[in-house]
Protein backbone atom coordinates (compact mmCIF):
# COMPACT_ATOMS: atom_id res chain seq x y z
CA UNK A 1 -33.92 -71.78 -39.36
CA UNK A 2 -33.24 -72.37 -35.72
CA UNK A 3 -36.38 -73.84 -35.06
CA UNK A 4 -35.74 -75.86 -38.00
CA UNK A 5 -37.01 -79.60 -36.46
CA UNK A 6 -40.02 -77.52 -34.78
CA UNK A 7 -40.74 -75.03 -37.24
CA UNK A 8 -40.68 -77.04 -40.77
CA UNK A 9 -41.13 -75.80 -43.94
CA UNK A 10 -44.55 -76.55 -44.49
CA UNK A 11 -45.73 -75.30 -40.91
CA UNK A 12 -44.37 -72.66 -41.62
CA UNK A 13 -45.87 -71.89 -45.17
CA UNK A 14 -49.24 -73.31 -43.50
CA UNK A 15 -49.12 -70.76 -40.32
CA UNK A 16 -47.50 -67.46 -42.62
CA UNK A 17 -50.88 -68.08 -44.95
CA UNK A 18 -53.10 -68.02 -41.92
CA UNK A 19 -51.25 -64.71 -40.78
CA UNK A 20 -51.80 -63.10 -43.64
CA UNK A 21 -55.30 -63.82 -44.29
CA UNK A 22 -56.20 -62.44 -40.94
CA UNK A 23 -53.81 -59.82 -40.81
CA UNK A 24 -52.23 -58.04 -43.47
CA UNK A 25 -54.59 -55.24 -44.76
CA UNK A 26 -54.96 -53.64 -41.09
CA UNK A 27 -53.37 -50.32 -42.19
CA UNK A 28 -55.86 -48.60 -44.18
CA UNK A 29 -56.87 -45.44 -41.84
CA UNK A 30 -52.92 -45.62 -40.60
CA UNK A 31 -51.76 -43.88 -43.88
CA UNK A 32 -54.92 -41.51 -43.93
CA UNK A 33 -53.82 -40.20 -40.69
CA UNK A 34 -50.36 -39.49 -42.20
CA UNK A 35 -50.82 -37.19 -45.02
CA UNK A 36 -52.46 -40.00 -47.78
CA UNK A 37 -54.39 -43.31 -48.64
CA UNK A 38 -53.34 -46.44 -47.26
CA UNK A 39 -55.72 -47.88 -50.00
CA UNK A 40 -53.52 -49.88 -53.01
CA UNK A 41 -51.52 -53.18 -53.36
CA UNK A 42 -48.92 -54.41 -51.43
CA UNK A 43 -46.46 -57.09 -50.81
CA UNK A 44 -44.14 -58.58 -48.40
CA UNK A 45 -40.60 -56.53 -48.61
CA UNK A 46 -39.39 -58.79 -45.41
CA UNK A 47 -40.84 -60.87 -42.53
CA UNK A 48 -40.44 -62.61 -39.61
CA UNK A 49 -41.85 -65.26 -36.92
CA UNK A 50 -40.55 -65.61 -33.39
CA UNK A 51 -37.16 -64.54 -34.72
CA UNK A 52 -36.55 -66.91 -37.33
CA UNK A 53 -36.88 -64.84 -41.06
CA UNK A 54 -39.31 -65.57 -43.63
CA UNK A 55 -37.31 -66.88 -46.80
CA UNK A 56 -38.41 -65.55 -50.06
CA UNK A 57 -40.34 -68.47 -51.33
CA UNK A 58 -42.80 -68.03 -48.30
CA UNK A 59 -43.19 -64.52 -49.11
CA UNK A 60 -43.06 -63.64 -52.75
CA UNK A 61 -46.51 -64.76 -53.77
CA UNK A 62 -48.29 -62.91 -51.26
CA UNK A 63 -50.47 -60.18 -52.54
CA UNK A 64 -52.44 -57.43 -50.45
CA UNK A 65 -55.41 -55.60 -51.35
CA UNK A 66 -56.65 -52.77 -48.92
CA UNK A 67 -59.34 -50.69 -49.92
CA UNK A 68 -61.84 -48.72 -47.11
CA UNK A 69 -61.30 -51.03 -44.12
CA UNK A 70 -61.52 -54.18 -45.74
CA UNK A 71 -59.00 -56.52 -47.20
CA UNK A 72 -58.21 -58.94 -49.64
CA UNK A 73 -54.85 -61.47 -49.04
CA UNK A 74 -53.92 -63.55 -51.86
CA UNK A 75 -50.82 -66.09 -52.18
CA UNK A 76 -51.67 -67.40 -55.61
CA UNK A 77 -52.83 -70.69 -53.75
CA UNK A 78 -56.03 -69.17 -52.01
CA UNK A 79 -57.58 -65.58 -51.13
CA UNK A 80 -59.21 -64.74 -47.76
CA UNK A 81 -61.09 -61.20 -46.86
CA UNK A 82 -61.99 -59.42 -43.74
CA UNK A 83 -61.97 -56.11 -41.56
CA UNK A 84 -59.72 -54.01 -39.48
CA UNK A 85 -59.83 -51.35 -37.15
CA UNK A 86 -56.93 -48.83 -36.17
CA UNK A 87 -56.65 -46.99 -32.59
CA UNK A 88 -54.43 -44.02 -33.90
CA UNK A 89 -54.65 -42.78 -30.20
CA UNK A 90 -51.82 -44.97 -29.05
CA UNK A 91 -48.14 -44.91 -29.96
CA UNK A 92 -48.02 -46.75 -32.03
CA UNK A 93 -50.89 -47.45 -33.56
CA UNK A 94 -52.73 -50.64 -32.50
CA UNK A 95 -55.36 -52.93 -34.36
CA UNK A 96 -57.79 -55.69 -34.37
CA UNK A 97 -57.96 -58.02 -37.31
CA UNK A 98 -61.70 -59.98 -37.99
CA UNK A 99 -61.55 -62.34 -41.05
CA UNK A 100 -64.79 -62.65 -42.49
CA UNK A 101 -64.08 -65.03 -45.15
CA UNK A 102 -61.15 -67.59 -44.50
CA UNK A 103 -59.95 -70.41 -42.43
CA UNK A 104 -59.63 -67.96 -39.49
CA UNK A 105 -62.85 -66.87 -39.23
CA UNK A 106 -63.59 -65.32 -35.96
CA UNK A 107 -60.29 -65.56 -34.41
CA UNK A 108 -58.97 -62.12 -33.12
CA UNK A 109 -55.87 -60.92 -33.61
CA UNK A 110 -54.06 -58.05 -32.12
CA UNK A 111 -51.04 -56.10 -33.43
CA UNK A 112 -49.13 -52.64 -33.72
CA UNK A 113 -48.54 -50.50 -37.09
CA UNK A 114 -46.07 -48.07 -37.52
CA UNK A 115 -45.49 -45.81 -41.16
CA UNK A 116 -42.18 -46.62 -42.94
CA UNK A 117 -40.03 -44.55 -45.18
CA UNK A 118 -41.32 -46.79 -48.10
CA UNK A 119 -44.68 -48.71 -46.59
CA UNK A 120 -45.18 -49.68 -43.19
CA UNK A 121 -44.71 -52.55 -40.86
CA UNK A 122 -46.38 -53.90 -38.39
CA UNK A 123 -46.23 -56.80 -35.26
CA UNK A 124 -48.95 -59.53 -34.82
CA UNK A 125 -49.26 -61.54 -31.90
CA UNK A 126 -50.50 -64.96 -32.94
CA UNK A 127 -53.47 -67.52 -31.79
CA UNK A 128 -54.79 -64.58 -29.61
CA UNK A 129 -51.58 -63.75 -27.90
CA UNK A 130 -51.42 -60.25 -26.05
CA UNK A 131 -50.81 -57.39 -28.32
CA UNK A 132 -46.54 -56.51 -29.37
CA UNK A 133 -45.16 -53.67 -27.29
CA UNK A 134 -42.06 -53.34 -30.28
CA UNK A 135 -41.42 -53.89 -33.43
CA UNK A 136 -39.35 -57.30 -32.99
CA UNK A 137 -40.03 -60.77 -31.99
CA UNK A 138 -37.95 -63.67 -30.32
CA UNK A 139 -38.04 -67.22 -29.76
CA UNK A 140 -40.70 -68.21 -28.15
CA UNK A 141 -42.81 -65.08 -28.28
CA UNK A 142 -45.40 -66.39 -30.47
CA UNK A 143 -45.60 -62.86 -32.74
CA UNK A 144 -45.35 -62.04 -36.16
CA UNK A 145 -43.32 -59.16 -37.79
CA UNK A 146 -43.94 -58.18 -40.93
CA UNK A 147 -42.95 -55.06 -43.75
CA UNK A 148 -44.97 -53.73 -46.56
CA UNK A 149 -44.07 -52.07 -49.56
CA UNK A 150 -46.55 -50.95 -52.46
CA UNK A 151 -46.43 -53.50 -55.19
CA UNK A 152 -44.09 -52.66 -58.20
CA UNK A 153 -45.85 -50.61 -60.70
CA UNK A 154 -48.56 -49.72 -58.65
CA UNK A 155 -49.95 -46.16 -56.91
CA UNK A 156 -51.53 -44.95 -53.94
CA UNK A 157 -55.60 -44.78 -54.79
CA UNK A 158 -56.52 -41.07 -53.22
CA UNK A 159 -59.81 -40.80 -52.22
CA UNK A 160 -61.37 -37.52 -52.15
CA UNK A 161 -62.15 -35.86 -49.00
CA UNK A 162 -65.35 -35.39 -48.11
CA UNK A 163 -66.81 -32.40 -46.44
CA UNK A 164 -69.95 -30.93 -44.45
CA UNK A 165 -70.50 -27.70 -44.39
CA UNK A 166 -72.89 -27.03 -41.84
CA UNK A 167 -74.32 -22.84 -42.27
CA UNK A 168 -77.90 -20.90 -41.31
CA UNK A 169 -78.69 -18.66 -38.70
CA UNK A 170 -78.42 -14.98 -37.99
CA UNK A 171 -77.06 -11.88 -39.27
CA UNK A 172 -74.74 -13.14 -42.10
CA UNK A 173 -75.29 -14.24 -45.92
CA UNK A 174 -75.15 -17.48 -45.72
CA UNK A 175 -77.38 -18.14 -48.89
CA UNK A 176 -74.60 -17.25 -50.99
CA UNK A 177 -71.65 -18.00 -48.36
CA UNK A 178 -72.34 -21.77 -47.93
CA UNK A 179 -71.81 -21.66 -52.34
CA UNK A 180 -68.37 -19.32 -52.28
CA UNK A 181 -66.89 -21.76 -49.59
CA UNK A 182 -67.93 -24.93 -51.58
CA UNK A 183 -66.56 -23.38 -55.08
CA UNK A 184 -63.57 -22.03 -53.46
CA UNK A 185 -62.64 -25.63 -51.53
CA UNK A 186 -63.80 -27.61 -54.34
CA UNK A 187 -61.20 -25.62 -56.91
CA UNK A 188 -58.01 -25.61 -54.52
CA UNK A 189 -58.06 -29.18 -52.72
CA UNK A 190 -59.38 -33.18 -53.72
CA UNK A 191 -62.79 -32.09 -51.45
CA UNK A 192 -66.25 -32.91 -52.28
CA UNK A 193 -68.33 -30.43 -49.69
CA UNK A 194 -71.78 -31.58 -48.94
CA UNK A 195 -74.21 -28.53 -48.00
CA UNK A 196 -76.65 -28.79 -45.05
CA UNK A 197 -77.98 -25.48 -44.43
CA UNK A 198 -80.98 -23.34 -43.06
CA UNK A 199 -82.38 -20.10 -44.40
CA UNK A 200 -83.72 -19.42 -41.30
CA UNK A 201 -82.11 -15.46 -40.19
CA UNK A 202 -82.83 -16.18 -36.56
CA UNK A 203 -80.47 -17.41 -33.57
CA UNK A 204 -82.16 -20.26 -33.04
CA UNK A 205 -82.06 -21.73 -36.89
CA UNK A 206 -83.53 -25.12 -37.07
CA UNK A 207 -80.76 -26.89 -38.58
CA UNK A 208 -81.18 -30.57 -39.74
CA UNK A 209 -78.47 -31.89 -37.57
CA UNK A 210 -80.15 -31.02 -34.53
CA UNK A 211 -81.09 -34.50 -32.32
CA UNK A 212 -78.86 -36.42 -34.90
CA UNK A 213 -75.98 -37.10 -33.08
CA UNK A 214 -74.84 -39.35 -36.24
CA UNK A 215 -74.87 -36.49 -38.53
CA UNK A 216 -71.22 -36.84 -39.40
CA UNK A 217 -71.21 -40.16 -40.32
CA UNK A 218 -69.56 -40.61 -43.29
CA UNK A 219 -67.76 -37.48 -43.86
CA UNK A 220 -63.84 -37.23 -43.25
CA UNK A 221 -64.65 -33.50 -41.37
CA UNK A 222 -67.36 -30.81 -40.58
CA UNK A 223 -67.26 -27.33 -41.34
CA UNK A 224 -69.42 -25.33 -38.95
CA UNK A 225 -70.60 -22.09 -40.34
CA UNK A 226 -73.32 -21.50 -38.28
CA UNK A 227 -74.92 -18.42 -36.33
CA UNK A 228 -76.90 -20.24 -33.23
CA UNK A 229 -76.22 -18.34 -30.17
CA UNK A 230 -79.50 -19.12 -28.74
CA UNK A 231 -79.32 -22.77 -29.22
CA UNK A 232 -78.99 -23.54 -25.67
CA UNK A 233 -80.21 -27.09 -24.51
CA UNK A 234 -76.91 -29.28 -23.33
CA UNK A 235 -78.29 -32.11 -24.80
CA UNK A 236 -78.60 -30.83 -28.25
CA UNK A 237 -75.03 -29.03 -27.72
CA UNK A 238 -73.91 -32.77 -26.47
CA UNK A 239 -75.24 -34.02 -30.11
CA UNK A 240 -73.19 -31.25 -31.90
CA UNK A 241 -69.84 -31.88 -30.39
CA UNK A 242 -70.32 -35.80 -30.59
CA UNK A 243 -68.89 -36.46 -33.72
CA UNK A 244 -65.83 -34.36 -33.14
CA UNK A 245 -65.66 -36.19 -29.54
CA UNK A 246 -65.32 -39.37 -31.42
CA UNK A 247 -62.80 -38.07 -33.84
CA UNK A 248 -64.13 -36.50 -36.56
CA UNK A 249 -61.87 -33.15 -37.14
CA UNK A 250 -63.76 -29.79 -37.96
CA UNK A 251 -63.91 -26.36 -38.90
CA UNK A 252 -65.44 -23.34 -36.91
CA UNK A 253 -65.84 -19.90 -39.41
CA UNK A 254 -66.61 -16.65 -37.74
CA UNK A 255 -70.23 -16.52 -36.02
CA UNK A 256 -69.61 -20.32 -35.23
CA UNK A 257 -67.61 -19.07 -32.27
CA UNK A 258 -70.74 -17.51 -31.11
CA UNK A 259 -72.90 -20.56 -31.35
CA UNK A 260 -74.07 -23.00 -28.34
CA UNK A 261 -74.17 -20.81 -25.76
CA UNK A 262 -75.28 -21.82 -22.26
CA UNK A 263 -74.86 -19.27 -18.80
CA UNK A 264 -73.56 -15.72 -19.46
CA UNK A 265 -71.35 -15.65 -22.49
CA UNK A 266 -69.10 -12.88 -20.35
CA UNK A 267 -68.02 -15.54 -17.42
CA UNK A 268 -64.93 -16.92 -18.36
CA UNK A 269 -65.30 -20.40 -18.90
CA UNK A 270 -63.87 -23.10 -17.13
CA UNK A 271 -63.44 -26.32 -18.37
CA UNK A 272 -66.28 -28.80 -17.26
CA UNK A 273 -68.84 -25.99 -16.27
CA UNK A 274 -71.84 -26.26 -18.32
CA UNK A 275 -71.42 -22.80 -20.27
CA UNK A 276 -67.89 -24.30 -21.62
CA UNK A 277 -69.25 -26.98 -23.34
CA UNK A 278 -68.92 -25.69 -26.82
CA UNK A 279 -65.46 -23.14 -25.75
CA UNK A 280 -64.11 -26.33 -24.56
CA UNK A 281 -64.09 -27.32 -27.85
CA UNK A 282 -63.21 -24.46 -29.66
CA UNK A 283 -60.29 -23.68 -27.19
CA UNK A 284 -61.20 -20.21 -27.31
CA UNK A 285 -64.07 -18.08 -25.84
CA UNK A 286 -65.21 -15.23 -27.50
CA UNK A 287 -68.19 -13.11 -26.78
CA UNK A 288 -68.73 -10.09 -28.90
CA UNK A 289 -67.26 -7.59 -31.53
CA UNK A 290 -67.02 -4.30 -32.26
CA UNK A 291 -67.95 -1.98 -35.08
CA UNK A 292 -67.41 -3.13 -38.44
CA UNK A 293 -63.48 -2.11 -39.76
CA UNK A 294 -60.95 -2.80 -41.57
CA UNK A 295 -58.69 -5.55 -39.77
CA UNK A 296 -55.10 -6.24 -40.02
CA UNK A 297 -54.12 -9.94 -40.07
CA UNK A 298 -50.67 -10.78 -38.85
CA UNK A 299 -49.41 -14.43 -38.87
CA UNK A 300 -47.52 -15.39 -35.33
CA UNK A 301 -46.72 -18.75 -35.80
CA UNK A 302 -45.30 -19.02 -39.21
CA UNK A 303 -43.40 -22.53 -38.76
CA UNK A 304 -46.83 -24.01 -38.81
CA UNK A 305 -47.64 -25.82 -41.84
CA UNK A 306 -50.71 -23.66 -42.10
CA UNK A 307 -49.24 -20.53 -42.30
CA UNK A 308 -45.83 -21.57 -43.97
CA UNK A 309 -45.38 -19.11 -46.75
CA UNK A 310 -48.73 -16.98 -46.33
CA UNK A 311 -48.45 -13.18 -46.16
CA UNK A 312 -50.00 -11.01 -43.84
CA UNK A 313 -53.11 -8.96 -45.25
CA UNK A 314 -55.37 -6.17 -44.45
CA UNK A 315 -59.55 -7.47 -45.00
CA UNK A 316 -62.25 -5.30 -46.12
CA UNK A 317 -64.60 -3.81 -43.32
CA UNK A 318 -65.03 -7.04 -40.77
CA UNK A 319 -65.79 -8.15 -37.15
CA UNK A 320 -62.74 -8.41 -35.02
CA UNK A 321 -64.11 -10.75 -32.32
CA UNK A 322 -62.94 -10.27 -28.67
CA UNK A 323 -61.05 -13.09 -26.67
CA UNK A 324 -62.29 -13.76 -23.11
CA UNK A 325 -60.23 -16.51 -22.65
CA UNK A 326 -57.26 -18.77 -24.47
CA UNK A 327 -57.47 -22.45 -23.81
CA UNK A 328 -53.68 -23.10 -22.30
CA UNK A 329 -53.06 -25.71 -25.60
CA UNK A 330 -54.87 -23.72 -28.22
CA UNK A 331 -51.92 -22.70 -30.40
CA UNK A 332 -52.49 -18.93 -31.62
CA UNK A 333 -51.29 -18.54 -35.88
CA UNK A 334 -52.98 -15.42 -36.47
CA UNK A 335 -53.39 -11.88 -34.48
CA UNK A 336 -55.99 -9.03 -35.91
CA UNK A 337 -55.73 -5.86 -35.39
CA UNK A 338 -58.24 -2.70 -35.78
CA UNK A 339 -58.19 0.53 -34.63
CA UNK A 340 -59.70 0.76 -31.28
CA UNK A 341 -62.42 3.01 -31.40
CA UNK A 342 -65.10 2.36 -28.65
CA UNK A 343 -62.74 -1.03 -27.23
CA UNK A 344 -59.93 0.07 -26.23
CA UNK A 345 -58.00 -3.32 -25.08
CA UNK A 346 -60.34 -5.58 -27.36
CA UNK A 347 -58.70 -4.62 -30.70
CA UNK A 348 -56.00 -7.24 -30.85
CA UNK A 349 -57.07 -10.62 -30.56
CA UNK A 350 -56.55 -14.07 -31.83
CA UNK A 351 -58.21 -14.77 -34.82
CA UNK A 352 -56.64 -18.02 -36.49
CA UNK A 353 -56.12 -21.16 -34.00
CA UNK A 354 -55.73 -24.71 -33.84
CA UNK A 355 -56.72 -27.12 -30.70
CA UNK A 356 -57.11 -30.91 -30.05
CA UNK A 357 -60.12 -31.78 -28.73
CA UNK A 358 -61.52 -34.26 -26.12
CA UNK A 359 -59.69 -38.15 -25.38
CA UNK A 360 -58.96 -38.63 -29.05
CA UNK A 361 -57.36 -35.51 -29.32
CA UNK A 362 -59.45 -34.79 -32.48
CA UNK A 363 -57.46 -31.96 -34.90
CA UNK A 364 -59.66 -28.67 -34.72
CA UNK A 365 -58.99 -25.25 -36.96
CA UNK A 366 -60.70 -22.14 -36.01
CA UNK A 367 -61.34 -18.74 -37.75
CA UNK A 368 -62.88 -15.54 -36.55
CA UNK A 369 -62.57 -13.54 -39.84
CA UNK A 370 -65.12 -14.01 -42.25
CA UNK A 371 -68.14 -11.66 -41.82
CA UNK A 372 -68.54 -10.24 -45.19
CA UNK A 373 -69.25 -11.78 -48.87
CA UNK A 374 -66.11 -9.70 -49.88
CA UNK A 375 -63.85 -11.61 -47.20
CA UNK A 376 -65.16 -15.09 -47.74
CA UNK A 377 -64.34 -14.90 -51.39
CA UNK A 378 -60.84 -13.46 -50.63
CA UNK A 379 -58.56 -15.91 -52.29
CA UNK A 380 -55.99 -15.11 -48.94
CA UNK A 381 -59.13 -16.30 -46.99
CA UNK A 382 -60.23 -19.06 -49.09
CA UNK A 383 -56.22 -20.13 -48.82
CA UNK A 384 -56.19 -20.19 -45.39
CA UNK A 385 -59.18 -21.95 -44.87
CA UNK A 386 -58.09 -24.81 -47.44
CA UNK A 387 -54.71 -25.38 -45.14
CA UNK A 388 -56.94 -25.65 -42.07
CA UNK A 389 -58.86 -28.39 -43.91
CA UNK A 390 -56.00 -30.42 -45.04
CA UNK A 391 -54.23 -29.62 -41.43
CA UNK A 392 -57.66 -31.00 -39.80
CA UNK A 393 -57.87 -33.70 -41.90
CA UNK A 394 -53.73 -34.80 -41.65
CA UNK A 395 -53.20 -34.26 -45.64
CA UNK A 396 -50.96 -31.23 -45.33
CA UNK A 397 -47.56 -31.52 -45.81
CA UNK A 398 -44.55 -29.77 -43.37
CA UNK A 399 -43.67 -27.01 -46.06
CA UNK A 400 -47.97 -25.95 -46.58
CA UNK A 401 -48.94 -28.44 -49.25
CA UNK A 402 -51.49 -30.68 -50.29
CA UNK A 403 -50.28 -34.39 -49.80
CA UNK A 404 -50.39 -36.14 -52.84
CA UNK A 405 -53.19 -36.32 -55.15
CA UNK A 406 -54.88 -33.91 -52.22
CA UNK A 407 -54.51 -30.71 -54.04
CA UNK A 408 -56.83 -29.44 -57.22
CA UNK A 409 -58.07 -31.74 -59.30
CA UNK A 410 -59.04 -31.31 -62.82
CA UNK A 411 -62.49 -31.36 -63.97
């Protein structure tokens, strides 16, 4: 090595262990947020420190563990454990290391992750250095670079996603709704869907997750199903859309769009005003619909991964919601169409979108179909909602399919 009178063997043996006992297991969430589980066994395919590489004999033995934000390193001399957290909001990713159990205990470290075709990699800076910019260190720079590959013989361990399904309120069945959408989601993707729902009929139901800004905790997304147009205070509105601010994708079905409203639902919102706290997030405002009819579904945007492959389809009688106004990045992948009776101008509208919302850009799927029993057990419907999930929740593939070990499982 060129460091060789600086750098000796057993330094460098001495400082590699310490590295990976604070840092190796840091990329968990990064797979999750790429189509699968980072969760499995891994070892060292090649590494290196202040541009000098890591020979085999430093490397071999090493053993990684991730499983749920935690870690376990192992180099058949010792094992060390800790935590890690992953800002997927940058590019690339970055992370903070804590070792909880370990020679390093309580010594930060900082680093950036990026995916690989076969594992990932990622760059450490070392005895709290400032964080890598790139993927490469020199002499001198004090940083760590280092590749993973899954350990021979060894898969990915798929967790399944997990689900709230939030429905109650008026003027829809949600009794039996909230039970078609779990069976339906349950039978086509890896999804466990938790139920919290009120049989309340009115527009003000008083749903459990009301003052419980931590009512997402937990789950992977949320599914709002609700009918709460008259749930109007900002502050409970503010505890609604908190998880999803934080990052937590979701769903919106039908009457959800019609939910939190504050002001007159007919002004077009404007981002920041009070009334647009709730279309904000949606990226869509709708106010209304007409008479109940038959409505044509066409797909627009079929090089989305949600749509790939789907063919348009004609519903039963259903609400064809009105658009007041298109967020400028909500991407339209569905148009319906009725026939215009008594709305002339209001009877083709967007009715399948997808938005990022707020400073983590959180993955949001919308829906205005769904009125009707009939529709929500559609298997076109039920298909199209599934996609949205895995879409939402970054386990669907480019061509419309479940990342592995994310589509049906058998019971």
């Amino acid at each position: 090595m060129r460091n060789g009178p600086i750098l000796v063997a057993h330094t460098m043996k001495k400082l590699l262990f310490a590295l990976w006992s604070s840092l190796l297991a840091i990329v968990a969430p990064l797979f999750a947020a790429d189509l699968s589980s980072f969760n499995g066994t891994w070892v060292v395919a090649s590494a290196e420190i202040n541009g000098d590489a890591a020979s085999g004999d430093q490397i071999d033995s090493i053993v990684l563990t991730l499983r749920d934000g935690k870690y376990q390193f192992e180099t058949g001399q010792a094992t060390t454990k800790g935590t890690f957290k992953v800002d997927f909001t940058k590019t690339p990713a970055t992370m903070d290391v804590t070792e909880t159990e370990g020679p390093n205990v309580g010594t930060p470290l900082a680093a950036i992750a990026e995916l690989t075709a076969e594992g990932w990699r990622a760059c450490y800076a070392l005895q709290g250095g400032e964080r890598p910019k790139e993927f490469k260190t020199s002499a001198g720079a004090n940083q760590f670079l280092a590749v993973y590959k899954r350990k021979p013989g060894t898969a990915p361990e798929v967790k399944s996603i997990r689900a709230l399904l939030v429905a109650g309120g008026c003027c829809h069945d949600y009794a039996q709704q909230k039970e078609i959408l779990k069976a339906g989601l349950e039978a086509r993707l890896n999804v466990r869907v938790d139920l919290v729902f009120s049989p309340d009929g009115s527009t003000k139901p008083p749903l459990p997750i009301y003052g419980k800004p931590g009512y997402a905790e937990g789950y992977d997304v949320v599914i709002h199903d609700e009918c709460a147009s008259d749930i109007n205070d900002p502050a409970v509105i503010e505890g609604v859309l908190k998880p999803h601010r934080d990052g937590i994708p979701a769903l919106n079905l039908h009457c959800a769009m019609h939910c939190y409203r504050i002001g007159d639902p007919n002004d077009p919102a404007k981002p920041g005003t009070p009334h647009a706290f709730w279309f904000d997030y949606l990226g869509l405002q709708s106010s209304g619909h007409g008479a109940q009819k038959p409505i044509a579904i066409t797909f627009v945007d079929r090089g989305s991964p949600i749509t790939k492959g789907l063919a348009d389809w004609s519903t039963v009688n259903e609400e064809l919601y009105n658009n007041i106004q298109v967020w400028g990045d909500t991407k339209p992948l569905a148009r319906g169409r009725q026939d215009a009776g008594d709305r002339p101008g209001q009877n083709d509208t967007t009715v399948v979108w997808t938005h990022e919302y707020g400073p983590k850009k959180t993955r949001i799927f919308s829906t205005t179909i769904g009125h009707n029993n009939a529709t929500v057990a559609d298997a076109r419907y039920l298909d199209l909602v599934a996609r949205g999930l895995l879409w939402a929740t970054r386990h669907l593939t480019d061509d419309g399919t479940p990342a592995a070990g994310y589509g049906p499982v058998s019971k």
